[in-house]
PDB file of N, CA and C in Angstrom:
ATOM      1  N   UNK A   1     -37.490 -22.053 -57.825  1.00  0.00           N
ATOM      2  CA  UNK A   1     -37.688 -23.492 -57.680  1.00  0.00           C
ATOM      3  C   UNK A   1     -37.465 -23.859 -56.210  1.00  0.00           C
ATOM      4  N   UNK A   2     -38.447 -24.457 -55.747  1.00  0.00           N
ATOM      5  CA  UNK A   2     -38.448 -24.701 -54.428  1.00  0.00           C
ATOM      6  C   UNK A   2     -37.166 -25.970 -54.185  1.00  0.00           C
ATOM      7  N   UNK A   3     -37.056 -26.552 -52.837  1.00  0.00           N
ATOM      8  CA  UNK A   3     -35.785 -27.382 -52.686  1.00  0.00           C
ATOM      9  C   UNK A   3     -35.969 -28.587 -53.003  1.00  0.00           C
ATOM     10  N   UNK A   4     -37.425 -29.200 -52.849  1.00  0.00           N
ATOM     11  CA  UNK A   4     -37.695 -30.465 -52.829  1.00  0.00           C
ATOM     12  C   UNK A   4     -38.165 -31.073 -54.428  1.00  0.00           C
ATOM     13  N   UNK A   5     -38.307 -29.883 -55.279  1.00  0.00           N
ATOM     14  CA  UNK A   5     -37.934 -29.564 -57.061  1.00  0.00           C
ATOM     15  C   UNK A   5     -36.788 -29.561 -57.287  1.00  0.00           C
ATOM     16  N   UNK A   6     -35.809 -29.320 -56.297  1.00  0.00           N
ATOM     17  CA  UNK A   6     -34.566 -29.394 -56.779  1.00  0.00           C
ATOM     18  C   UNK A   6     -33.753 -30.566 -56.998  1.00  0.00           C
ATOM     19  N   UNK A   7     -34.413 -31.208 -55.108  1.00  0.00           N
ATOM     20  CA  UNK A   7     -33.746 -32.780 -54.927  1.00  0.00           C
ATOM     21  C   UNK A   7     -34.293 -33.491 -56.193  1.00  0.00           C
ATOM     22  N   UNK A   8     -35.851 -33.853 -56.330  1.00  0.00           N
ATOM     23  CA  UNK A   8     -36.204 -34.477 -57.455  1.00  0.00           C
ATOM     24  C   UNK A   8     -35.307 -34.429 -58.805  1.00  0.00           C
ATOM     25  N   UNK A   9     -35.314 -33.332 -59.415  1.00  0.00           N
ATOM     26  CA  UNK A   9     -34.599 -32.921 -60.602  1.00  0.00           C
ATOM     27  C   UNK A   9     -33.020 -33.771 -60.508  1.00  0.00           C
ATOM     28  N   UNK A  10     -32.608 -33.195 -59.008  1.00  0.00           N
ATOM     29  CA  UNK A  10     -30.707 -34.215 -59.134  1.00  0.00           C
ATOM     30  C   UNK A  10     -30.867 -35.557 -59.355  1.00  0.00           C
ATOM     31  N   UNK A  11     -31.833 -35.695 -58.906  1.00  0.00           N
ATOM     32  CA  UNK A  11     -32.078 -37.201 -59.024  1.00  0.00           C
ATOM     33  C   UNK A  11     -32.237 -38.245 -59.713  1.00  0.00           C
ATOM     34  N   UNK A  12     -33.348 -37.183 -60.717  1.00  0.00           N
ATOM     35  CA  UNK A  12     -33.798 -37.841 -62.104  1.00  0.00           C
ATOM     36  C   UNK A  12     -32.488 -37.822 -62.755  1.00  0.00           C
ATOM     37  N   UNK A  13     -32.042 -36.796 -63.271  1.00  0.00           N
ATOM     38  CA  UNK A  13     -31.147 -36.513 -63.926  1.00  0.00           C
ATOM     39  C   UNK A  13     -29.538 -37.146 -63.857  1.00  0.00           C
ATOM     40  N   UNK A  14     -29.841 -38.035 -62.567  1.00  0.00           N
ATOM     41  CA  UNK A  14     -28.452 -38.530 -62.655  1.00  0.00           C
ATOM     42  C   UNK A  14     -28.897 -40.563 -62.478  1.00  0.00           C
ATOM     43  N   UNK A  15     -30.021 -40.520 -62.118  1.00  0.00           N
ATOM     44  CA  UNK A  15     -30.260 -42.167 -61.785  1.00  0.00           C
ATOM     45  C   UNK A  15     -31.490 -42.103 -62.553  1.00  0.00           C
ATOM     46  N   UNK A  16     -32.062 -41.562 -63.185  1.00  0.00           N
ATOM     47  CA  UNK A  16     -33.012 -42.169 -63.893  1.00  0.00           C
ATOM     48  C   UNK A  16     -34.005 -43.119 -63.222  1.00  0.00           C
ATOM     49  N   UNK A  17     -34.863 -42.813 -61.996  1.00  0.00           N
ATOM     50  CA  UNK A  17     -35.331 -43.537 -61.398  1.00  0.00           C
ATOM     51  C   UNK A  17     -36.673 -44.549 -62.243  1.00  0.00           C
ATOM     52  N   UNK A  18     -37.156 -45.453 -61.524  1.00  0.00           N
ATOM     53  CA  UNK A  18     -38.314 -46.102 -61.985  1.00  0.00           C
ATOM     54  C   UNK A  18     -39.188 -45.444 -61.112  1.00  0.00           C
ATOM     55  N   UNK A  19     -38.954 -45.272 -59.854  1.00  0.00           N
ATOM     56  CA  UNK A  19     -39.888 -44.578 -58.862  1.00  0.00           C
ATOM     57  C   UNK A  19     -39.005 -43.607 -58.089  1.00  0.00           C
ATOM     58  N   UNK A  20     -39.499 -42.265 -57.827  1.00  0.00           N
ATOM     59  CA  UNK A  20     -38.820 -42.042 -56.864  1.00  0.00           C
ATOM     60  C   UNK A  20     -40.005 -41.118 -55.798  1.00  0.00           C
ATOM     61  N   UNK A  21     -39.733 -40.764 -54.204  1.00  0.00           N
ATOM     62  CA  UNK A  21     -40.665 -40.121 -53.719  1.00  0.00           C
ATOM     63  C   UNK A  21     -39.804 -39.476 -52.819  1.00  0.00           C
ATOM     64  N   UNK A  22     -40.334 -38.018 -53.042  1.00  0.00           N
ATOM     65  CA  UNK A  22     -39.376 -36.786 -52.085  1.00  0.00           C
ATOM     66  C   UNK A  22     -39.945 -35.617 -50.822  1.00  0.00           C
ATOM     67  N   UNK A  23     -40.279 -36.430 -50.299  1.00  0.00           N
ATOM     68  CA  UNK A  23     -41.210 -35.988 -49.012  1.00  0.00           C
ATOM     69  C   UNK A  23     -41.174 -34.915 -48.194  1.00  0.00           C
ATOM     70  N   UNK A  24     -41.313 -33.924 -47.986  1.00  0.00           N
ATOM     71  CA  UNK A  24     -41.085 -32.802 -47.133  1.00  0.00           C
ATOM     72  C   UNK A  24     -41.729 -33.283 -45.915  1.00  0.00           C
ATOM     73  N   UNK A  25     -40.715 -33.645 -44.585  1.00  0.00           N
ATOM     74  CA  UNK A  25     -40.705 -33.983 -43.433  1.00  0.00           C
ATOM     75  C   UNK A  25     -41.078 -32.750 -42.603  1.00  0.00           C
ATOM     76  N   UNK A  26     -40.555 -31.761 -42.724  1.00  0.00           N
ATOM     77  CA  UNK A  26     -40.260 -30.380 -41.872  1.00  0.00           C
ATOM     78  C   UNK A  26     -41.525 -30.350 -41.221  1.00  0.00           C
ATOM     79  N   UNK A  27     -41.860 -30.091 -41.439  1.00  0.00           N
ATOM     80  CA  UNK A  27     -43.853 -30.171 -40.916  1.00  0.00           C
ATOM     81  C   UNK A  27     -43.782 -30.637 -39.533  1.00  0.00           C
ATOM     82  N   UNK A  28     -43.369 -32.107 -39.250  1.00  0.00           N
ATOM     83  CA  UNK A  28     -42.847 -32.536 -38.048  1.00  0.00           C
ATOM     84  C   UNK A  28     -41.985 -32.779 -37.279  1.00  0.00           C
ATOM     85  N   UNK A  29     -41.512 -31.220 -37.312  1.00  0.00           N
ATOM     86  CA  UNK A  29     -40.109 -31.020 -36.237  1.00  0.00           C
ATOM     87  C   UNK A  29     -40.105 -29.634 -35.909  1.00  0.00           C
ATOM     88  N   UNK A  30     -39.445 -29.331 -34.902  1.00  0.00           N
ATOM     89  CA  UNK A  30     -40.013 -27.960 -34.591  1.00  0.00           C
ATOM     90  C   UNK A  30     -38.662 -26.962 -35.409  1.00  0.00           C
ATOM     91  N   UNK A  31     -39.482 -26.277 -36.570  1.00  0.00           N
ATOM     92  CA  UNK A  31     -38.966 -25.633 -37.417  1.00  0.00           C
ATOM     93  C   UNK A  31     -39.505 -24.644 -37.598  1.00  0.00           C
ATOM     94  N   UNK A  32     -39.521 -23.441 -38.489  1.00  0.00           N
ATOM     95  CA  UNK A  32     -40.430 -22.595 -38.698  1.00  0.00           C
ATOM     96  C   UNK A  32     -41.534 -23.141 -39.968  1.00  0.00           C
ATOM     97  N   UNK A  33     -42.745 -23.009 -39.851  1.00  0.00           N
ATOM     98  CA  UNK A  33     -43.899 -22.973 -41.111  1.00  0.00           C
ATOM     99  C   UNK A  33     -43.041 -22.557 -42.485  1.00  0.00           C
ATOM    100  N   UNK A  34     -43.449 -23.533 -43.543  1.00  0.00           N
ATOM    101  CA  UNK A  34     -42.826 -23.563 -44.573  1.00  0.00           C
ATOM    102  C   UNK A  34     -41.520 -23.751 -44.587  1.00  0.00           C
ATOM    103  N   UNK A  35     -40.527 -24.836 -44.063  1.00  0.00           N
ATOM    104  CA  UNK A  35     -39.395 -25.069 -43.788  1.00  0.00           C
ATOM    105  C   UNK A  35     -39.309 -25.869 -44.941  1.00  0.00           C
ATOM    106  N   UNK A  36     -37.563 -26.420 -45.565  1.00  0.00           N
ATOM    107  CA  UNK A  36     -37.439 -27.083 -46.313  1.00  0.00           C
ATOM    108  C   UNK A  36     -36.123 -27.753 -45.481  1.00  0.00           C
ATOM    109  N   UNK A  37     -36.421 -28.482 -44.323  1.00  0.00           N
ATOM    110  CA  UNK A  37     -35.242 -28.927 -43.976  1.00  0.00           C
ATOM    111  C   UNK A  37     -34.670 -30.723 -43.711  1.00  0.00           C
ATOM    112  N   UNK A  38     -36.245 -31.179 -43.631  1.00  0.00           N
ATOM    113  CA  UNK A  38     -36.459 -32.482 -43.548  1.00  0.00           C
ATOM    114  C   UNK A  38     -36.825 -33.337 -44.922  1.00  0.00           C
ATOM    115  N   UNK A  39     -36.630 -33.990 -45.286  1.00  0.00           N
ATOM    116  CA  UNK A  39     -36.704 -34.706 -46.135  1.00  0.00           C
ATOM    117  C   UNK A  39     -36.898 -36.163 -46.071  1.00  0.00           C
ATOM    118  N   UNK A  40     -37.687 -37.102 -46.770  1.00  0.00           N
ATOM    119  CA  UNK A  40     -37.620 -38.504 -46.833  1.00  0.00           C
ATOM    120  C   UNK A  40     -37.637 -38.780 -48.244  1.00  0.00           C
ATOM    121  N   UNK A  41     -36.669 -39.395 -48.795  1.00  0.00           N
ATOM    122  CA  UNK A  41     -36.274 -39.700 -50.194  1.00  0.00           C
ATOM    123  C   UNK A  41     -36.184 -41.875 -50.760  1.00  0.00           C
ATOM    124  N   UNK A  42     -37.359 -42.081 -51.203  1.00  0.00           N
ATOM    125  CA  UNK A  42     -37.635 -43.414 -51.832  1.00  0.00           C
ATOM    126  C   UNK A  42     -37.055 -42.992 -53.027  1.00  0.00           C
ATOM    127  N   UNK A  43     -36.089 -43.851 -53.550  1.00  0.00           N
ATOM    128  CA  UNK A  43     -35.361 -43.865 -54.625  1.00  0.00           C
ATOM    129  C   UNK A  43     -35.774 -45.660 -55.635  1.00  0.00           C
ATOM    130  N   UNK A  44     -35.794 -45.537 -56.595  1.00  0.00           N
ATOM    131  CA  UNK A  44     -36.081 -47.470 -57.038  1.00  0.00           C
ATOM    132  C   UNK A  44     -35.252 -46.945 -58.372  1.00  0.00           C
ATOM    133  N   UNK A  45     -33.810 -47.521 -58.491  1.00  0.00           N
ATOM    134  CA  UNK A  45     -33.176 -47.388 -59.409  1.00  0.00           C
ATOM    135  C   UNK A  45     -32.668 -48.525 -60.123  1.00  0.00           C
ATOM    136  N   UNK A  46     -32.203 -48.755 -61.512  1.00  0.00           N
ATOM    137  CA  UNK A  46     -31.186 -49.911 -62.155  1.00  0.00           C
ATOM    138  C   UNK A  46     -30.391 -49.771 -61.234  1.00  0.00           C
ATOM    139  N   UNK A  47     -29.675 -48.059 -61.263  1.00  0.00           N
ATOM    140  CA  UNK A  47     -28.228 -47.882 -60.942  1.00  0.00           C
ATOM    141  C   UNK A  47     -27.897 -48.131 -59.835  1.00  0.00           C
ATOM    142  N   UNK A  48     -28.776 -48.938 -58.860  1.00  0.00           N
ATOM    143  CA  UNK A  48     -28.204 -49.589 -57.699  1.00  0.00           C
ATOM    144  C   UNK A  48     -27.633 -50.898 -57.484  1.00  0.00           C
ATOM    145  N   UNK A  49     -27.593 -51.713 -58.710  1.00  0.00           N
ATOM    146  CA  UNK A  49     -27.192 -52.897 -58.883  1.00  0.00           C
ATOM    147  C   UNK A  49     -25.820 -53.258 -58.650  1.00  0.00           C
ATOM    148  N   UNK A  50     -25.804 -53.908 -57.952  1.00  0.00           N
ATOM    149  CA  UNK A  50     -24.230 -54.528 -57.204  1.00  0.00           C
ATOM    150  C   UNK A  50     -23.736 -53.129 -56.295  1.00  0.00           C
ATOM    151  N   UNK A  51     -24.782 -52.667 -55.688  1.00  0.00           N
ATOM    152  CA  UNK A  51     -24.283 -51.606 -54.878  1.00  0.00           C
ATOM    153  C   UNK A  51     -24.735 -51.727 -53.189  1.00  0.00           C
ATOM    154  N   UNK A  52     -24.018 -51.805 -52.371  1.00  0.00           N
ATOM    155  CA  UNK A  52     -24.320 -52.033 -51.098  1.00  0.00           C
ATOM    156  C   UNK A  52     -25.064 -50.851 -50.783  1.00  0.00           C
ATOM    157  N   UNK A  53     -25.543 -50.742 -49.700  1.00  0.00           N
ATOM    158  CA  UNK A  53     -26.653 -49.859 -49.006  1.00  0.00           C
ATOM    159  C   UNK A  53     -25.856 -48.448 -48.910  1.00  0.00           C
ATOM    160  N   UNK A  54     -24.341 -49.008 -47.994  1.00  0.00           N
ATOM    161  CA  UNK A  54     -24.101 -47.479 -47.715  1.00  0.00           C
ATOM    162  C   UNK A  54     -23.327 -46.938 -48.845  1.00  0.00           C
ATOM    163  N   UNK A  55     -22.916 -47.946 -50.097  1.00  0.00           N
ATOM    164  CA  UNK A  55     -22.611 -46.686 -51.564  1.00  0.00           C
ATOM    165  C   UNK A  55     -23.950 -46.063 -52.130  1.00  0.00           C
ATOM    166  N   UNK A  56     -24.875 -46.697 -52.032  1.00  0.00           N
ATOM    167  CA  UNK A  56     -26.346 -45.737 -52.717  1.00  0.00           C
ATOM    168  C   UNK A  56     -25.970 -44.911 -52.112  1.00  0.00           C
ATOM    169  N   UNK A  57     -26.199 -44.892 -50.590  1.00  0.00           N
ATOM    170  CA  UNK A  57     -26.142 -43.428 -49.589  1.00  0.00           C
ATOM    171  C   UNK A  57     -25.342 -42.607 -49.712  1.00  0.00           C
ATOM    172  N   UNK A  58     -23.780 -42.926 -50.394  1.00  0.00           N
ATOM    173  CA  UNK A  58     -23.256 -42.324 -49.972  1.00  0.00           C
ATOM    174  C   UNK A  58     -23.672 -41.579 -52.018  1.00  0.00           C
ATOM    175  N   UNK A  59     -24.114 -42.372 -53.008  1.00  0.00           N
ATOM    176  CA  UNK A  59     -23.979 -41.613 -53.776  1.00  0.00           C
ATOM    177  C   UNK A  59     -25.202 -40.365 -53.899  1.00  0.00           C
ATOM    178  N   UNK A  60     -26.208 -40.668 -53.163  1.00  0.00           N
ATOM    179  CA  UNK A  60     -27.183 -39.600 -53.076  1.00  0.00           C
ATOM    180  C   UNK A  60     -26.937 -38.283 -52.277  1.00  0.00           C
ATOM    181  N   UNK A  61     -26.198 -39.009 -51.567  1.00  0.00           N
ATOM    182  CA  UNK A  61     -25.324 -37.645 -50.558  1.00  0.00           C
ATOM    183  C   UNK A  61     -24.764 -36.806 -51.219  1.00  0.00           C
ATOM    184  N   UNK A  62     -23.731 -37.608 -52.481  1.00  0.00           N
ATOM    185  CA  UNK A  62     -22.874 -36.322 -52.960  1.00  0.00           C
ATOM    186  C   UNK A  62     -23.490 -36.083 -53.791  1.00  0.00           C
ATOM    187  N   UNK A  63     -24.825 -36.549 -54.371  1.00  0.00           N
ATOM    188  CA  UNK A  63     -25.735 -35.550 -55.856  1.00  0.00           C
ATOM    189  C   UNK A  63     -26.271 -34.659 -55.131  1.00  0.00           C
ATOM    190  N   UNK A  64     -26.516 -35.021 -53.747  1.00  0.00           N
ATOM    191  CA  UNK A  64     -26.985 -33.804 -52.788  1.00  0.00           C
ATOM    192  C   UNK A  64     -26.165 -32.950 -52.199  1.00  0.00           C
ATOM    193  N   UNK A  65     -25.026 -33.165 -51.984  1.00  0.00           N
ATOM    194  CA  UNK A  65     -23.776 -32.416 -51.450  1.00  0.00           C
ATOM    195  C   UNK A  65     -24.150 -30.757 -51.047  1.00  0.00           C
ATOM    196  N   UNK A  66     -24.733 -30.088 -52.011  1.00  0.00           N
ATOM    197  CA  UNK A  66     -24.827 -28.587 -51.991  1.00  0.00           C
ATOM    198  C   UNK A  66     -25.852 -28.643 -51.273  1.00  0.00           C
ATOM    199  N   UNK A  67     -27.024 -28.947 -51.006  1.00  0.00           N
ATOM    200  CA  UNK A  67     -28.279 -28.882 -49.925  1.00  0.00           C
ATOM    201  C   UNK A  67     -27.949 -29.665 -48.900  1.00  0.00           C
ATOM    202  N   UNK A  68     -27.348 -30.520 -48.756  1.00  0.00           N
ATOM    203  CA  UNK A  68     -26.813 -31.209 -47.253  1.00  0.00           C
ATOM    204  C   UNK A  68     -25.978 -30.401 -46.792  1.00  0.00           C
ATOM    205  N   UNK A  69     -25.354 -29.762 -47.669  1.00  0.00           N
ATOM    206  CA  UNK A  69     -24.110 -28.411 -46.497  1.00  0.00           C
ATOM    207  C   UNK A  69     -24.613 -27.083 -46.233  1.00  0.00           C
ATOM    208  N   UNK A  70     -25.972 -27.093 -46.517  1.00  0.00           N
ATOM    209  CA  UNK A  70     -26.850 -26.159 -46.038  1.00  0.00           C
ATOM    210  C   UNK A  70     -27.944 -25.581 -45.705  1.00  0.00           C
ATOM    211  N   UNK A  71     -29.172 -26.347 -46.118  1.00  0.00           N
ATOM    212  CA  UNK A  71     -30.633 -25.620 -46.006  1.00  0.00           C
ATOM    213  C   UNK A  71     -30.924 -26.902 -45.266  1.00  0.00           C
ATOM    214  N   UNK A  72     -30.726 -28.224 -45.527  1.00  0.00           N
ATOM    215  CA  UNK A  72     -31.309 -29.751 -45.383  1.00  0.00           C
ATOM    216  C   UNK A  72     -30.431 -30.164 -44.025  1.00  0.00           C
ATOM    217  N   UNK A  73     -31.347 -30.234 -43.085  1.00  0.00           N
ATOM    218  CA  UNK A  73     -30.974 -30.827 -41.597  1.00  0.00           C
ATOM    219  C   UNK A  73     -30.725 -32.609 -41.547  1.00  0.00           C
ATOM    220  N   UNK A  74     -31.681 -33.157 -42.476  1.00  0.00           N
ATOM    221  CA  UNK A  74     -32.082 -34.581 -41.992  1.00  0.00           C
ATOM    222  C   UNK A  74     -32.346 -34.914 -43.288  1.00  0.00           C
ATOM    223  N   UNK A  75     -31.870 -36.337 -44.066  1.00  0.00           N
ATOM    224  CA  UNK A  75     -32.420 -36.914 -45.185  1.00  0.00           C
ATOM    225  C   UNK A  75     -32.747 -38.374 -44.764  1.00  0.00           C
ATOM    226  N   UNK A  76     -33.508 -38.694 -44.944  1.00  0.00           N
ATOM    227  CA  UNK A  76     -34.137 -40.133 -44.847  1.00  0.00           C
ATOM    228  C   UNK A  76     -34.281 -40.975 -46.133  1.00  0.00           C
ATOM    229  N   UNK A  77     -33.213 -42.073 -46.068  1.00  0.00           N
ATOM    230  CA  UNK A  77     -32.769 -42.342 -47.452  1.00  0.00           C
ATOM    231  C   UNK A  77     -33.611 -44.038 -47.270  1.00  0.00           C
ATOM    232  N   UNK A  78     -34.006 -44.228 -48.536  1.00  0.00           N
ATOM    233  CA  UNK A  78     -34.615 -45.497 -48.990  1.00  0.00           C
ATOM    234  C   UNK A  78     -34.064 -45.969 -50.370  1.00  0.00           C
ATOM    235  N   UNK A  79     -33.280 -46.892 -50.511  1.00  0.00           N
ATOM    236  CA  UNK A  79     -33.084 -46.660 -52.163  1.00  0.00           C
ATOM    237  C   UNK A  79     -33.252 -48.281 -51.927  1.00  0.00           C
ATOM    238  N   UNK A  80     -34.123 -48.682 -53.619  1.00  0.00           N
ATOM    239  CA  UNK A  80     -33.436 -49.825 -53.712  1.00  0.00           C
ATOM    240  C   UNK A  80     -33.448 -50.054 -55.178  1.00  0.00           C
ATOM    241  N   UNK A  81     -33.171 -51.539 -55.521  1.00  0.00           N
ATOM    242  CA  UNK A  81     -33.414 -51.831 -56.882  1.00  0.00           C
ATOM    243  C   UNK A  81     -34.576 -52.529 -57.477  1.00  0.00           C
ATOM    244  N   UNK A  82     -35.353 -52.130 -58.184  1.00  0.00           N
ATOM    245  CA  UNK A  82     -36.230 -52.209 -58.920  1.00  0.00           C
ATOM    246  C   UNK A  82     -37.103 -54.054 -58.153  1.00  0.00           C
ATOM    247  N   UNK A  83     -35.900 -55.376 -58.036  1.00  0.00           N
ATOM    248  CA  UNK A  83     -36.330 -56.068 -57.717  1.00  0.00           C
ATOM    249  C   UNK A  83     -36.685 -56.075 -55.735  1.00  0.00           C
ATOM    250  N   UNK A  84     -35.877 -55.461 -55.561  1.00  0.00           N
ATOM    251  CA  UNK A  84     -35.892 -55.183 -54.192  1.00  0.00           C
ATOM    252  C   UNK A  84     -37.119 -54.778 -53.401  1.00  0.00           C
ATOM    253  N   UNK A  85     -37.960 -53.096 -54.540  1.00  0.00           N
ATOM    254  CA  UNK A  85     -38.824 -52.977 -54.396  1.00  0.00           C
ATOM    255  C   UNK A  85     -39.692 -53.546 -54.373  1.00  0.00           C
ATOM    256  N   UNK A  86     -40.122 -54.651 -55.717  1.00  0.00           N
ATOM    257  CA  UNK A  86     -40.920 -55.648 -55.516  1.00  0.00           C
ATOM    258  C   UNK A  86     -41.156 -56.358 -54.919  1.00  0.00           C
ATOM    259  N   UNK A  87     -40.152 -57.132 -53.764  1.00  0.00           N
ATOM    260  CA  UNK A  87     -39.949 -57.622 -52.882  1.00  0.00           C
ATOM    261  C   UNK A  87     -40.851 -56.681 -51.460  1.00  0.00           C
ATOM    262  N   UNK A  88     -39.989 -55.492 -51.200  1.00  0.00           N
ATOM    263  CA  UNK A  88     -40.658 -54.776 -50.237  1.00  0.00           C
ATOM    264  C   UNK A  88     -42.285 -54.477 -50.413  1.00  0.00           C
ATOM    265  N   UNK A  89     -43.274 -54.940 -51.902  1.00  0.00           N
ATOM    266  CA  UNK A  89     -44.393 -54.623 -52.369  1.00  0.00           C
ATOM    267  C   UNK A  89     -44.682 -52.799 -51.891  1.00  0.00           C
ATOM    268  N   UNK A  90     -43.335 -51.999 -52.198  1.00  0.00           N
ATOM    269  CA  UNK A  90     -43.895 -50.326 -52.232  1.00  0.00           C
ATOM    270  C   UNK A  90     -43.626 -49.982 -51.016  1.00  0.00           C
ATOM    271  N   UNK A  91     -43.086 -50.586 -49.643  1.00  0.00           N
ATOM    272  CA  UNK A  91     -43.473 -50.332 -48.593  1.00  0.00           C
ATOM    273  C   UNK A  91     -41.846 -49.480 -48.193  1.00  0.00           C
ATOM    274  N   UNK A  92     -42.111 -48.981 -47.540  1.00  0.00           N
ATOM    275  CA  UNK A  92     -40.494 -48.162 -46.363  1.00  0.00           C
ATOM    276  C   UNK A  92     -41.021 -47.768 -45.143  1.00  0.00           C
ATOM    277  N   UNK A  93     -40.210 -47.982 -44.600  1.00  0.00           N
ATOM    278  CA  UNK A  93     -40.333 -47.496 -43.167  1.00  0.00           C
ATOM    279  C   UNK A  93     -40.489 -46.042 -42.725  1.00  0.00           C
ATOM    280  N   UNK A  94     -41.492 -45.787 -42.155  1.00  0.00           N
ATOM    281  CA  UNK A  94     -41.614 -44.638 -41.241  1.00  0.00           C
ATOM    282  C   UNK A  94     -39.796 -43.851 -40.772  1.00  0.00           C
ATOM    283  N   UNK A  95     -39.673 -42.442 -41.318  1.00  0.00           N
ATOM    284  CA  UNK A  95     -38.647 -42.152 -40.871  1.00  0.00           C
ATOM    285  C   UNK A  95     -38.481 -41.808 -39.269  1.00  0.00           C
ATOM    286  N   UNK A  96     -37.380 -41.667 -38.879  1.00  0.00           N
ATOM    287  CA  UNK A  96     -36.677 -41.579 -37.390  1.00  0.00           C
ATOM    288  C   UNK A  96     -37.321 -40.303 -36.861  1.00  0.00           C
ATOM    289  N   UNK A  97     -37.359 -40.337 -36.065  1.00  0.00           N
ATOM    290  CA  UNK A  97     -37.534 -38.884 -34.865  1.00  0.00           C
ATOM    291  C   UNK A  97     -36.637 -38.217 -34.674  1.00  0.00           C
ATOM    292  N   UNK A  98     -36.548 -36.878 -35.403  1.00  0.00           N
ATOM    293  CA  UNK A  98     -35.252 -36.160 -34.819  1.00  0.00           C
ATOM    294  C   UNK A  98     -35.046 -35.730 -33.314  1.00  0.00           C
ATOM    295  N   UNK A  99     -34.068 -36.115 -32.502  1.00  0.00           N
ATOM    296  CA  UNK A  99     -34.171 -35.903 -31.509  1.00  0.00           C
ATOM    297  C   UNK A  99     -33.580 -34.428 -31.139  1.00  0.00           C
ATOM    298  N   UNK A 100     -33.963 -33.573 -30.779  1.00  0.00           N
ATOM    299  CA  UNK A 100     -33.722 -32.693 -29.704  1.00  0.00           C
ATOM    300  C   UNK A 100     -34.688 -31.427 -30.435  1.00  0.00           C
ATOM    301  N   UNK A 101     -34.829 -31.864 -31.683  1.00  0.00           N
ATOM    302  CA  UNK A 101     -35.457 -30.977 -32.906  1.00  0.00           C
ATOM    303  C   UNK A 101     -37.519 -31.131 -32.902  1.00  0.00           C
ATOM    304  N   UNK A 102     -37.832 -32.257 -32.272  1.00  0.00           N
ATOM    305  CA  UNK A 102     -38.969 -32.741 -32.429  1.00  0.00           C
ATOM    306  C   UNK A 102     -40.226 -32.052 -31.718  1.00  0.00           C
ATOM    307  N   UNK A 103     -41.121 -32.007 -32.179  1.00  0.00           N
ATOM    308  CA  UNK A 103     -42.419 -31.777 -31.858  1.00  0.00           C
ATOM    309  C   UNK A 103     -43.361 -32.048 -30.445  1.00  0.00           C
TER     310      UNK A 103
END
């Protein structure tokens, strides 16, 4: 099972998303071909309700805990709640430029 099957799977399995999208970034950073180190993660959950920005983050961090302390350089986190999304109409921002790592 590749890594970005893996993130998906923690994900589902613990937030039950309405949407979620798990992007393999690596592509644009200077890594080797077929890297799994970048990531951009859209999350649209219930379970974000009455939750500030940096507890989502910090709870995706620790469902991620075991790939952030090792294969995964960079996660690019988007989470919101279901109304939030609607609000944003689907949209997130372009992730950051890794700096010293980049293309």
């Amino acid at each position: 099972m590749n890594l970005q099957t893996i993130i998906e799977k923690k994900i589902v399995d613990q937030l039950s998303p309405q949407f979620l999208n798990v992007e393999n970034e690596s592509s644009q950073h200077a890594v080797p071909k077929d890297s799994e180190t970048h990531f951009k993660v859209t999350v649209v959950s219930d379970a974000f309700h009455d939750m500030r920005l940096l507890q989502r983050h910090r709870l995706i961090n620790q469902l991620l805990s075991e790939e952030l302390s090792g294969p995964v350089h960079a996660l690019a986190l988007h989470t919101c709640t279901p109304e939030e999304w609607s609000k944003r109409n689907g949209l997130v921002r372009d992730s950051a430029q890794c700096l010293g790592q980049s293309k």
